[in-house]
PDB file of N, CA and C in Angstrom:
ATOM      1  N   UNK A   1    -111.025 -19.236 -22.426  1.00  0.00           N
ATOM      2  CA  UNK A   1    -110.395 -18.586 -23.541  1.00  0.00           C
ATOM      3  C   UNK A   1    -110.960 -19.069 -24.870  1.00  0.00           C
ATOM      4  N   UNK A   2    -111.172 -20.526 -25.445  1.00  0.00           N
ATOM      5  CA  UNK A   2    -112.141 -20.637 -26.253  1.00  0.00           C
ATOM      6  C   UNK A   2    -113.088 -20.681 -26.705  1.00  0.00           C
ATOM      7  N   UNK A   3    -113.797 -20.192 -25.302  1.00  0.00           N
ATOM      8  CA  UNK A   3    -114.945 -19.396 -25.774  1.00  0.00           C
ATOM      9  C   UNK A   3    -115.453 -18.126 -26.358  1.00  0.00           C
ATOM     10  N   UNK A   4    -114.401 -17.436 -25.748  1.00  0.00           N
ATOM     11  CA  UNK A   4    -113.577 -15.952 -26.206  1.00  0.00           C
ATOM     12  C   UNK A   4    -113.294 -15.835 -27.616  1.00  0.00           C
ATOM     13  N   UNK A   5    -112.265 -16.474 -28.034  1.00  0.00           N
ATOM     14  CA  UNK A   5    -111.572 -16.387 -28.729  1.00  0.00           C
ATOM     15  C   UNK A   5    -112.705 -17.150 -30.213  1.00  0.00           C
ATOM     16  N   UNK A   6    -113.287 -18.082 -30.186  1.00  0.00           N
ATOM     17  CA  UNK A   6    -114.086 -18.399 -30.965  1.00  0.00           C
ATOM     18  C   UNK A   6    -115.592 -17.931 -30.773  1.00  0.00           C
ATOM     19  N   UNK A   7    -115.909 -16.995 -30.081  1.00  0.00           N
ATOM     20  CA  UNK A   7    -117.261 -16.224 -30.036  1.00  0.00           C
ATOM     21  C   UNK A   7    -118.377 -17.209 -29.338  1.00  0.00           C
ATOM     22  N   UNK A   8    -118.059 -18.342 -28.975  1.00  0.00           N
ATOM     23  CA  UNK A   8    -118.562 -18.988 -28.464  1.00  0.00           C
ATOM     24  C   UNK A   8    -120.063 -18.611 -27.344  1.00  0.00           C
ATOM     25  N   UNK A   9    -121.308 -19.217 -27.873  1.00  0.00           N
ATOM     26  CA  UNK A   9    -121.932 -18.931 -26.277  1.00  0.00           C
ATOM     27  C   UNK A   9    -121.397 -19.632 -25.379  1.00  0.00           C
ATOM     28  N   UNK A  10    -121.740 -18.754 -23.932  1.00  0.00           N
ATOM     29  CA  UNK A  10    -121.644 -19.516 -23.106  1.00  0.00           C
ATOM     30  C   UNK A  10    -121.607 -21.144 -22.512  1.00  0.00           C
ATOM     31  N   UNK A  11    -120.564 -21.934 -21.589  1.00  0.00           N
ATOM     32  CA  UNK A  11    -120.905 -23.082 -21.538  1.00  0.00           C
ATOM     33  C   UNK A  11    -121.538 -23.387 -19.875  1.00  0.00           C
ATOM     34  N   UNK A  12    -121.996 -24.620 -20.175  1.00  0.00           N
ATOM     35  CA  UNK A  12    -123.378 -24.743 -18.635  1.00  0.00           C
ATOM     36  C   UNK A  12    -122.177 -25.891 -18.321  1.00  0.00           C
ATOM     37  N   UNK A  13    -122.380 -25.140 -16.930  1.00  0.00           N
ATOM     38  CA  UNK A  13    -121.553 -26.532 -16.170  1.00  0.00           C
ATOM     39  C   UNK A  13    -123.078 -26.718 -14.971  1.00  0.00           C
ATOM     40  N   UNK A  14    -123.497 -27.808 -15.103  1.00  0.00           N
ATOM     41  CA  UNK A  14    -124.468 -28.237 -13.514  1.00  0.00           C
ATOM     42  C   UNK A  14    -123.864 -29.277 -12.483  1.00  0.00           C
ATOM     43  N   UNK A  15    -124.192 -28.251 -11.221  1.00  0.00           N
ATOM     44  CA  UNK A  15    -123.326 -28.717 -10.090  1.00  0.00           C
ATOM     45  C   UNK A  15    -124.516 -29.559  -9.565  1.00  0.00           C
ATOM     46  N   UNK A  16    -124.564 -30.631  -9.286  1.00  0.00           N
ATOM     47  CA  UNK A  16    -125.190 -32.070  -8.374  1.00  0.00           C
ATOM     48  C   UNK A  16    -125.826 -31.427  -7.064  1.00  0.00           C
ATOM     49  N   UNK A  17    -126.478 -31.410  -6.171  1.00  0.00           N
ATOM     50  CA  UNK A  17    -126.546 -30.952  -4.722  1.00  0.00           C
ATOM     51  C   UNK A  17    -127.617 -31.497  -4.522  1.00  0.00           C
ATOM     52  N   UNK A  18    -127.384 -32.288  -2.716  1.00  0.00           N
ATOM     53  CA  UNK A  18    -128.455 -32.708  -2.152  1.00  0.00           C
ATOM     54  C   UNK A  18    -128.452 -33.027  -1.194  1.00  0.00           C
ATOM     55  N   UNK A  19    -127.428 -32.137  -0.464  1.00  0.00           N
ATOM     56  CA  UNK A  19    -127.404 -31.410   0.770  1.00  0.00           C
ATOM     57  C   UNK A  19    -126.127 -30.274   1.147  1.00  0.00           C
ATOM     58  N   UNK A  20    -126.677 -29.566   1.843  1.00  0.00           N
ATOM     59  CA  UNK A  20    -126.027 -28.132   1.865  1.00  0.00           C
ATOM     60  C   UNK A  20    -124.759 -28.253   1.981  1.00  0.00           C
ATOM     61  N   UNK A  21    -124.102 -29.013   3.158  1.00  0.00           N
ATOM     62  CA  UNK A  21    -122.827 -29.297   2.801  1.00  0.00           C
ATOM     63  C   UNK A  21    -121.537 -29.419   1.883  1.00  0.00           C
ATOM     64  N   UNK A  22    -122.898 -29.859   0.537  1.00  0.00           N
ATOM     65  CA  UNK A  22    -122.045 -30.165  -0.212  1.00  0.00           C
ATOM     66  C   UNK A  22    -121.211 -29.213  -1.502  1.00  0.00           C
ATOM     67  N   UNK A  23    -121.319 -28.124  -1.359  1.00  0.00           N
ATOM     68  CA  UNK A  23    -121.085 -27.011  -2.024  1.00  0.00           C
ATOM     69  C   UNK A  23    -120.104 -26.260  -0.558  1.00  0.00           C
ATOM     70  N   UNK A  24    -119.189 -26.112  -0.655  1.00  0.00           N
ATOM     71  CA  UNK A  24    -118.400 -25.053   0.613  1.00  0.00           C
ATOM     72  C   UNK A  24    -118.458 -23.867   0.238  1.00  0.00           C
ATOM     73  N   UNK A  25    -118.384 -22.649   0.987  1.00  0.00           N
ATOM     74  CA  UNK A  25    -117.675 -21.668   0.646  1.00  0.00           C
ATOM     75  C   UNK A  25    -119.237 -21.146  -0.414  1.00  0.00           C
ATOM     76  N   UNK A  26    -120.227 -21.659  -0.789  1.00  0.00           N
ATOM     77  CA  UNK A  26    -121.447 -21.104  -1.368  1.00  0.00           C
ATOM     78  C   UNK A  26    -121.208 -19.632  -1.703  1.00  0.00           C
ATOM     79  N   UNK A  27    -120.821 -18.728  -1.126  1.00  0.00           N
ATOM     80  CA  UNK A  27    -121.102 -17.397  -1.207  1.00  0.00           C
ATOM     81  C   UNK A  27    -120.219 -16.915  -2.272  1.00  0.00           C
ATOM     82  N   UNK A  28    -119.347 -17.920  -2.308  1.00  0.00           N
ATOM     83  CA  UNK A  28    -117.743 -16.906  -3.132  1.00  0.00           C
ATOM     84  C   UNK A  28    -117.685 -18.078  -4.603  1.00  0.00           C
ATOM     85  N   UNK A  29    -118.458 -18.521  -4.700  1.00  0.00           N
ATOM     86  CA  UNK A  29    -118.695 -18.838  -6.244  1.00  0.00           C
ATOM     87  C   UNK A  29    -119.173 -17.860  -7.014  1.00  0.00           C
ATOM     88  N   UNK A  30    -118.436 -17.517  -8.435  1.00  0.00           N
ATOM     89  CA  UNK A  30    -118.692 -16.465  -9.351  1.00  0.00           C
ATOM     90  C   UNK A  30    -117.946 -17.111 -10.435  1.00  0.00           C
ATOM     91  N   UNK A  31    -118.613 -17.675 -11.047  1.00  0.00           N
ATOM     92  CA  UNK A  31    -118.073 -18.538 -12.829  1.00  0.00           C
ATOM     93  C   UNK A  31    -117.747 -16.948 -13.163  1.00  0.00           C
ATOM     94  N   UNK A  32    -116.936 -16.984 -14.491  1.00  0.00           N
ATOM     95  CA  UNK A  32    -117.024 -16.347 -15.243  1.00  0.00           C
ATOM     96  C   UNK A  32    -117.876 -16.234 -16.522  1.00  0.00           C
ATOM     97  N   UNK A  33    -118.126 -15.192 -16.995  1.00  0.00           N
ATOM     98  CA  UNK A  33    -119.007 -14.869 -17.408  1.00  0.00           C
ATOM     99  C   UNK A  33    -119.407 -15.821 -19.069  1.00  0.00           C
ATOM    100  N   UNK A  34    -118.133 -16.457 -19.210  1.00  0.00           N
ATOM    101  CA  UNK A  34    -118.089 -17.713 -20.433  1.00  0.00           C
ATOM    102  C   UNK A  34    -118.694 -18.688 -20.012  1.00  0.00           C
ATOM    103  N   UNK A  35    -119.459 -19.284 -18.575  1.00  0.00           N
ATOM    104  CA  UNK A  35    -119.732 -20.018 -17.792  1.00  0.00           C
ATOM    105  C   UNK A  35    -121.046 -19.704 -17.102  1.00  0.00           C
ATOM    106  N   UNK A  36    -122.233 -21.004 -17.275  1.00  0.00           N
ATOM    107  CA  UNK A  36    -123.497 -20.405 -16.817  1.00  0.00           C
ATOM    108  C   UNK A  36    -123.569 -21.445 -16.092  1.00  0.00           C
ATOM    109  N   UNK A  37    -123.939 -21.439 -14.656  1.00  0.00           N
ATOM    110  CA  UNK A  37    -124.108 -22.505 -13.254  1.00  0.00           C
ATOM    111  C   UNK A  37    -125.176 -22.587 -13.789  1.00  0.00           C
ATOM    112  N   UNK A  38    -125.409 -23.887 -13.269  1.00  0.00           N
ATOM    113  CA  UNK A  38    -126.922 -24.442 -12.710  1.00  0.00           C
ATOM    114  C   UNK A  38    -126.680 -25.798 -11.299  1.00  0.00           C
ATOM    115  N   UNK A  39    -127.222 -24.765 -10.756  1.00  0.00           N
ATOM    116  CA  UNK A  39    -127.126 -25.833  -9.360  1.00  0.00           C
ATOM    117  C   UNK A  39    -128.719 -26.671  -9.170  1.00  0.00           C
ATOM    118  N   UNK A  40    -128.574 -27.573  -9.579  1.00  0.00           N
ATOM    119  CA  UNK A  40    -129.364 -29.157  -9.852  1.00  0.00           C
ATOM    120  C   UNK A  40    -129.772 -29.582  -8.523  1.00  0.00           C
ATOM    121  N   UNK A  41    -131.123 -29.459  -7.964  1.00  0.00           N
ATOM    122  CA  UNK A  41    -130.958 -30.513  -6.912  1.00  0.00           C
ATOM    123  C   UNK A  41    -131.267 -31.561  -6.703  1.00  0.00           C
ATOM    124  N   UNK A  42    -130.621 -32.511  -6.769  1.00  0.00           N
ATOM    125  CA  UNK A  42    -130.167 -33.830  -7.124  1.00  0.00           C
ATOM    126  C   UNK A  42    -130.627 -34.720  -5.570  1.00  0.00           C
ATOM    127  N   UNK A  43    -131.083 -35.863  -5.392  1.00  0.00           N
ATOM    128  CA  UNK A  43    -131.581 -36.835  -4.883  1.00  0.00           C
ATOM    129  C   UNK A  43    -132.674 -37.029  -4.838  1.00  0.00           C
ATOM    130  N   UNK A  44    -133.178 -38.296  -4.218  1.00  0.00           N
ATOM    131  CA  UNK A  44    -134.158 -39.227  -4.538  1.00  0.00           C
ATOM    132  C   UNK A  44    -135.413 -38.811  -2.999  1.00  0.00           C
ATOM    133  N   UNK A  45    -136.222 -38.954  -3.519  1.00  0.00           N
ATOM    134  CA  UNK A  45    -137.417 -39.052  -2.357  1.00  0.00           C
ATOM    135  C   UNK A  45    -138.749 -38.585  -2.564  1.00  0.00           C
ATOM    136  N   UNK A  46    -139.733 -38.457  -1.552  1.00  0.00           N
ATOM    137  CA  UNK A  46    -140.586 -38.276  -1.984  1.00  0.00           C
ATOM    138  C   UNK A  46    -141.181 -36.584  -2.194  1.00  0.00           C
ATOM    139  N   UNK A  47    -142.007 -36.430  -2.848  1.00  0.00           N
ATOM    140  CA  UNK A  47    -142.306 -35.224  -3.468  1.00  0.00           C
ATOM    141  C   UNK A  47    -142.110 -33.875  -2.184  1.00  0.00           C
ATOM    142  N   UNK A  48    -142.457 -34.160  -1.395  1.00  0.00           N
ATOM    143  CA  UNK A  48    -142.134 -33.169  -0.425  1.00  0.00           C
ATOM    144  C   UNK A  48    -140.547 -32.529   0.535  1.00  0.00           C
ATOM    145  N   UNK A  49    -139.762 -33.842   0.470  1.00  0.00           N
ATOM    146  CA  UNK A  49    -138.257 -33.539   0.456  1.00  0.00           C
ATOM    147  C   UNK A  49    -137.926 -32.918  -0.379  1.00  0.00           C
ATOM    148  N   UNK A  50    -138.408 -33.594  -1.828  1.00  0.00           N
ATOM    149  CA  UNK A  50    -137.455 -32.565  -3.044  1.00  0.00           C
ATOM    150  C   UNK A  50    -137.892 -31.519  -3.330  1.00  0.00           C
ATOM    151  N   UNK A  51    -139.058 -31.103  -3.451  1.00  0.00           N
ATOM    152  CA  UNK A  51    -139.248 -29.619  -3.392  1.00  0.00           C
ATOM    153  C   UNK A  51    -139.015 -28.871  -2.169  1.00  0.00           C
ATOM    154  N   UNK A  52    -138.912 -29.102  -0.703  1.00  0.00           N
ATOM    155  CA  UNK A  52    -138.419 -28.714   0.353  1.00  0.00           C
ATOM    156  C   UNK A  52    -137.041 -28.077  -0.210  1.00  0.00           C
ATOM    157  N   UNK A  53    -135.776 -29.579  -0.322  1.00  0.00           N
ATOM    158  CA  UNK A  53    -134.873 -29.140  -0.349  1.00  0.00           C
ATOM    159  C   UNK A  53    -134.602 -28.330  -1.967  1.00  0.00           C
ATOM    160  N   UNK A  54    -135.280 -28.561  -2.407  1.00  0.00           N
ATOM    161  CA  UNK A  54    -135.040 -27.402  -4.083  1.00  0.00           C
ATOM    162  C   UNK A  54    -135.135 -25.904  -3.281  1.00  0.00           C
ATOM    163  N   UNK A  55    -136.311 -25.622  -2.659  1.00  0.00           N
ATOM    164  CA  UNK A  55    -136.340 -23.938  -2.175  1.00  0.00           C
ATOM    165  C   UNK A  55    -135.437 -23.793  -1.570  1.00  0.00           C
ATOM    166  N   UNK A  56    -134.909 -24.746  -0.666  1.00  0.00           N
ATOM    167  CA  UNK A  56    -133.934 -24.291   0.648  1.00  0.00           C
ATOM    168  C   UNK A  56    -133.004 -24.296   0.107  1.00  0.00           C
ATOM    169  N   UNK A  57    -131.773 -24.872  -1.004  1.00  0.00           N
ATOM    170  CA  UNK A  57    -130.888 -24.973  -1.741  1.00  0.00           C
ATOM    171  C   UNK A  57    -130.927 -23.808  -2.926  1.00  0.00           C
ATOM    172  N   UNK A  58    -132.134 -23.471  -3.287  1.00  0.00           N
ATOM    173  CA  UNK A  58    -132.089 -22.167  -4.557  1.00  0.00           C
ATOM    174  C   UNK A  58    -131.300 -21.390  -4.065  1.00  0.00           C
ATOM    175  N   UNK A  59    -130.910 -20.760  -4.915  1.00  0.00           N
ATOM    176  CA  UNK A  59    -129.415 -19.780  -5.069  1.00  0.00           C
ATOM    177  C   UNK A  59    -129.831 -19.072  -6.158  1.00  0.00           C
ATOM    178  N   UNK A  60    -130.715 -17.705  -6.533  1.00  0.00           N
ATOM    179  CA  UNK A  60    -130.995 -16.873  -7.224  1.00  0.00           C
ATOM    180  C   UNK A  60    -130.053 -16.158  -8.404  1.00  0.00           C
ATOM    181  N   UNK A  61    -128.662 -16.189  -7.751  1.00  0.00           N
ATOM    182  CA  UNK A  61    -127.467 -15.954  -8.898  1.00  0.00           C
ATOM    183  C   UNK A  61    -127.004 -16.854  -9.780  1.00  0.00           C
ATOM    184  N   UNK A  62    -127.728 -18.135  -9.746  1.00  0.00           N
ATOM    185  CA  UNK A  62    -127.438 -19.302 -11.249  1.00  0.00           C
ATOM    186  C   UNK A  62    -129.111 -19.660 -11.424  1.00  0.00           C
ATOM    187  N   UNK A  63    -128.507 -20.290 -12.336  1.00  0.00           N
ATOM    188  CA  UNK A  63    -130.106 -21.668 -12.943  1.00  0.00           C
ATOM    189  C   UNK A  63    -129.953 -22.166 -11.953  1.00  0.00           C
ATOM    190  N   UNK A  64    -131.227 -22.712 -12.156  1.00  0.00           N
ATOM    191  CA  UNK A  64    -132.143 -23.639 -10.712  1.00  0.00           C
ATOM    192  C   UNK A  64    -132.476 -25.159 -11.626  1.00  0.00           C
ATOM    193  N   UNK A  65    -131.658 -26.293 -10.880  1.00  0.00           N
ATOM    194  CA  UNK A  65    -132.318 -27.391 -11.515  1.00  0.00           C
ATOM    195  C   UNK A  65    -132.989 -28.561 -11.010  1.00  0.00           C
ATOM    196  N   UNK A  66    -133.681 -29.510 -11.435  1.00  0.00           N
ATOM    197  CA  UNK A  66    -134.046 -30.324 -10.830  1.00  0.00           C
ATOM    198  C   UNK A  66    -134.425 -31.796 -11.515  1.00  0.00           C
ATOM    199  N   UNK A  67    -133.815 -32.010 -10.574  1.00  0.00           N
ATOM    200  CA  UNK A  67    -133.673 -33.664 -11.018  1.00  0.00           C
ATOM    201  C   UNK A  67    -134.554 -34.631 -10.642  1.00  0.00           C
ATOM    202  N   UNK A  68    -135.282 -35.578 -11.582  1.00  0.00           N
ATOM    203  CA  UNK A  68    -135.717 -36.850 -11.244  1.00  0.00           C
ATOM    204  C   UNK A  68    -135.927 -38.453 -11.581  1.00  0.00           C
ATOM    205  N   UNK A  69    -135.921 -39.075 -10.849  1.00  0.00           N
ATOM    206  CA  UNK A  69    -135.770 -40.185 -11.080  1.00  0.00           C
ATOM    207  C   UNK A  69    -137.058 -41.125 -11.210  1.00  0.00           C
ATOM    208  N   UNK A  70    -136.679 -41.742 -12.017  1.00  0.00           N
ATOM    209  CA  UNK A  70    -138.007 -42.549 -12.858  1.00  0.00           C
ATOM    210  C   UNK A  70    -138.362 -43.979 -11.276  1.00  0.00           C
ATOM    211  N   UNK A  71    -137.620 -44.259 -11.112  1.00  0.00           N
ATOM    212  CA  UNK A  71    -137.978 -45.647 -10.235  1.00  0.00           C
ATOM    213  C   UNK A  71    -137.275 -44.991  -9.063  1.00  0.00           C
ATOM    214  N   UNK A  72    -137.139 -44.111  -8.214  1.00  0.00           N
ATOM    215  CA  UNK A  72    -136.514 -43.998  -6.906  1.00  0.00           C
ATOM    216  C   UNK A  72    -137.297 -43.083  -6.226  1.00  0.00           C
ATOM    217  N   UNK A  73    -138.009 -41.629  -7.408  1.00  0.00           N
ATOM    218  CA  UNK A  73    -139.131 -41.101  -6.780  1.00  0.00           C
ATOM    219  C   UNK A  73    -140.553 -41.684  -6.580  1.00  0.00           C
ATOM    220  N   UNK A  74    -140.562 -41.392  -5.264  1.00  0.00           N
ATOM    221  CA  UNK A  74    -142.326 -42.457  -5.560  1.00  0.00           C
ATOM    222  C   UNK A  74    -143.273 -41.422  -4.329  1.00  0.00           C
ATOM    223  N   UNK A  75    -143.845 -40.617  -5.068  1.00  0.00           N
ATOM    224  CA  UNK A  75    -144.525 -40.226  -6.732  1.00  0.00           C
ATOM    225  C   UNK A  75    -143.596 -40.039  -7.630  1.00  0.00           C
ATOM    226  N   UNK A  76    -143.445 -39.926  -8.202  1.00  0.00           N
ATOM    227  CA  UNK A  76    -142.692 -39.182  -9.455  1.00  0.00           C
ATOM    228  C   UNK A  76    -143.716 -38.212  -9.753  1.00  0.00           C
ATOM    229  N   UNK A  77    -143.154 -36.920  -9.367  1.00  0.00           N
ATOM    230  CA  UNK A  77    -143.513 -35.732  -9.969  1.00  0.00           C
ATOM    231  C   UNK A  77    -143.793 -35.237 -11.568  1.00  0.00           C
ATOM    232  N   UNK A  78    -145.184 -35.121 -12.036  1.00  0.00           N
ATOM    233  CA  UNK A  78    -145.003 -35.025 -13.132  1.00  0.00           C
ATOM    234  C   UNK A  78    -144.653 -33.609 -13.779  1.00  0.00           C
ATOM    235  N   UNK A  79    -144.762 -33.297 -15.023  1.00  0.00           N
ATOM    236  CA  UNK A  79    -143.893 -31.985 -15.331  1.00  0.00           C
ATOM    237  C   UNK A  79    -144.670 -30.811 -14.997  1.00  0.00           C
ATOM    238  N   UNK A  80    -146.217 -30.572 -14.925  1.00  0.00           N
ATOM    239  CA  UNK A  80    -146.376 -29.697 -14.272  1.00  0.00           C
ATOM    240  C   UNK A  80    -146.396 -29.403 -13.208  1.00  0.00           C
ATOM    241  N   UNK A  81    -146.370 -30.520 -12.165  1.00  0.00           N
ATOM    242  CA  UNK A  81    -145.637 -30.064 -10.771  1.00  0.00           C
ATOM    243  C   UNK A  81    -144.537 -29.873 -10.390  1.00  0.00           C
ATOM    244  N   UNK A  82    -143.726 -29.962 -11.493  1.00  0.00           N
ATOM    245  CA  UNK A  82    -142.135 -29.529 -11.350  1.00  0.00           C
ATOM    246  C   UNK A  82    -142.002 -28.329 -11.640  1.00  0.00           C
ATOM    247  N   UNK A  83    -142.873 -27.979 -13.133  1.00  0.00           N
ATOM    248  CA  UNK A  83    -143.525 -26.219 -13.106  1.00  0.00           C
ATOM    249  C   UNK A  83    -143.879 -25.174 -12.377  1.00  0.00           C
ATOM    250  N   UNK A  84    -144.082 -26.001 -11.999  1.00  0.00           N
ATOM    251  CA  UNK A  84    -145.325 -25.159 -10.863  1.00  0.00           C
ATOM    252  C   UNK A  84    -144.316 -24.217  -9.926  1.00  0.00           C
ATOM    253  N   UNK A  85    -143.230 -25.185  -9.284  1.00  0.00           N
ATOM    254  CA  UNK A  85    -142.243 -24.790  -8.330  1.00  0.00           C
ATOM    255  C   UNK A  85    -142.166 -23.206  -8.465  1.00  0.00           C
ATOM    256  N   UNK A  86    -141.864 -22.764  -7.326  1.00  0.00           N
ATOM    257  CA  UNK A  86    -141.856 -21.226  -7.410  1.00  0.00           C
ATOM    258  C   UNK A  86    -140.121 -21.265  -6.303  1.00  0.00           C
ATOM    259  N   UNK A  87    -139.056 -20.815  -6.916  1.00  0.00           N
ATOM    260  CA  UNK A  87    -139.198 -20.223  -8.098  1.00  0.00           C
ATOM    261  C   UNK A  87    -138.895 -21.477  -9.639  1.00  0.00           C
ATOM    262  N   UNK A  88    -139.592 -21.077 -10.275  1.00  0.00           N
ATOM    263  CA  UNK A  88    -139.569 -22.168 -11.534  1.00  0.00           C
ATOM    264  C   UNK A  88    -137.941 -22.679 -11.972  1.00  0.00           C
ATOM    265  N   UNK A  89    -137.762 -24.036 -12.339  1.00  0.00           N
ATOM    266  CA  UNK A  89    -136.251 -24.798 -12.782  1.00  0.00           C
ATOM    267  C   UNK A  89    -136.282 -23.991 -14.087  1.00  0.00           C
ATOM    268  N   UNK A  90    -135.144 -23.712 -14.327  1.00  0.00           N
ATOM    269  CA  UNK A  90    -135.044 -23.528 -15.634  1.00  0.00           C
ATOM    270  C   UNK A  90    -134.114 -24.925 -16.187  1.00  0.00           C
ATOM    271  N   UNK A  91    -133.924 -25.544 -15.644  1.00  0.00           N
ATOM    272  CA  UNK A  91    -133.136 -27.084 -15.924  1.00  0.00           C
ATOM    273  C   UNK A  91    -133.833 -28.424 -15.774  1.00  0.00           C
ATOM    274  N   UNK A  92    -134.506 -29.026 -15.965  1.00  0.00           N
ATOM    275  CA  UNK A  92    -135.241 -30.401 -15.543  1.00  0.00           C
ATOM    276  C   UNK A  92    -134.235 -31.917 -15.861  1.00  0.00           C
ATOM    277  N   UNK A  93    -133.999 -32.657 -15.380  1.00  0.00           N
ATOM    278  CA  UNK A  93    -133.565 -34.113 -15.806  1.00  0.00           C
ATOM    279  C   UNK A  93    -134.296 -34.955 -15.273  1.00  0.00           C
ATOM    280  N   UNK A  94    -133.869 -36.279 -15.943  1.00  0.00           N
ATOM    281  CA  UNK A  94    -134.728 -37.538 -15.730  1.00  0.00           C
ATOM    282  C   UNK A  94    -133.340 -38.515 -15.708  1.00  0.00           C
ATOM    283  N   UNK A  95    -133.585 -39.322 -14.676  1.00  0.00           N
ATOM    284  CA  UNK A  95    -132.522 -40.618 -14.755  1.00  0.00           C
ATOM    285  C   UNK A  95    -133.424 -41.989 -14.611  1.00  0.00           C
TER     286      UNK A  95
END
């Protein structure tokens, strides 16, 4: 409503994920339209888990994000191989 009511853009809520489980019910999520998902996929490993599980976790009806960690990824992916990803993050973090 206060987003409404004060003309507000939209607000980003990003949901954590880093394994399928952890989201229930996947199909019947629908924010409202004051509300922009980004489902983040979140954990640590090496370059081929996390882009594995980034495709297998994408969900085409929100932002796509992806997370990484400075001392837990080893490689650490640098930003154009996080680019590169098809389909591309529109969200990146660093912890």
């Amino acid at each position: 409503g206060l987003v409404r009511r004060h003309r507000l853009p939209p607000k980003i809520v990003i949901v954590h994920q880093f394994q399928e489980q952890m989201i229930r019910d996947r199909p019947d999520l629908d924010p409202p339209p004051t509300v922009q998902l980004v489902l983040q996929m979140d954990g640590h490993g090496p370059p081929s888990l996390k882009t594995g599980n980034y495709r297998r976790l994408h969900d085409a009806r929100f932002f796509g994000g992806f997370k990484l960690f400075y001392r837990r990824d080893i490689p650490l992916l640098g930003p154009s191989d996080v680019l590169a990803l098809d389909p591309q993050p529109e969200f990146v973090s660093y912890q």
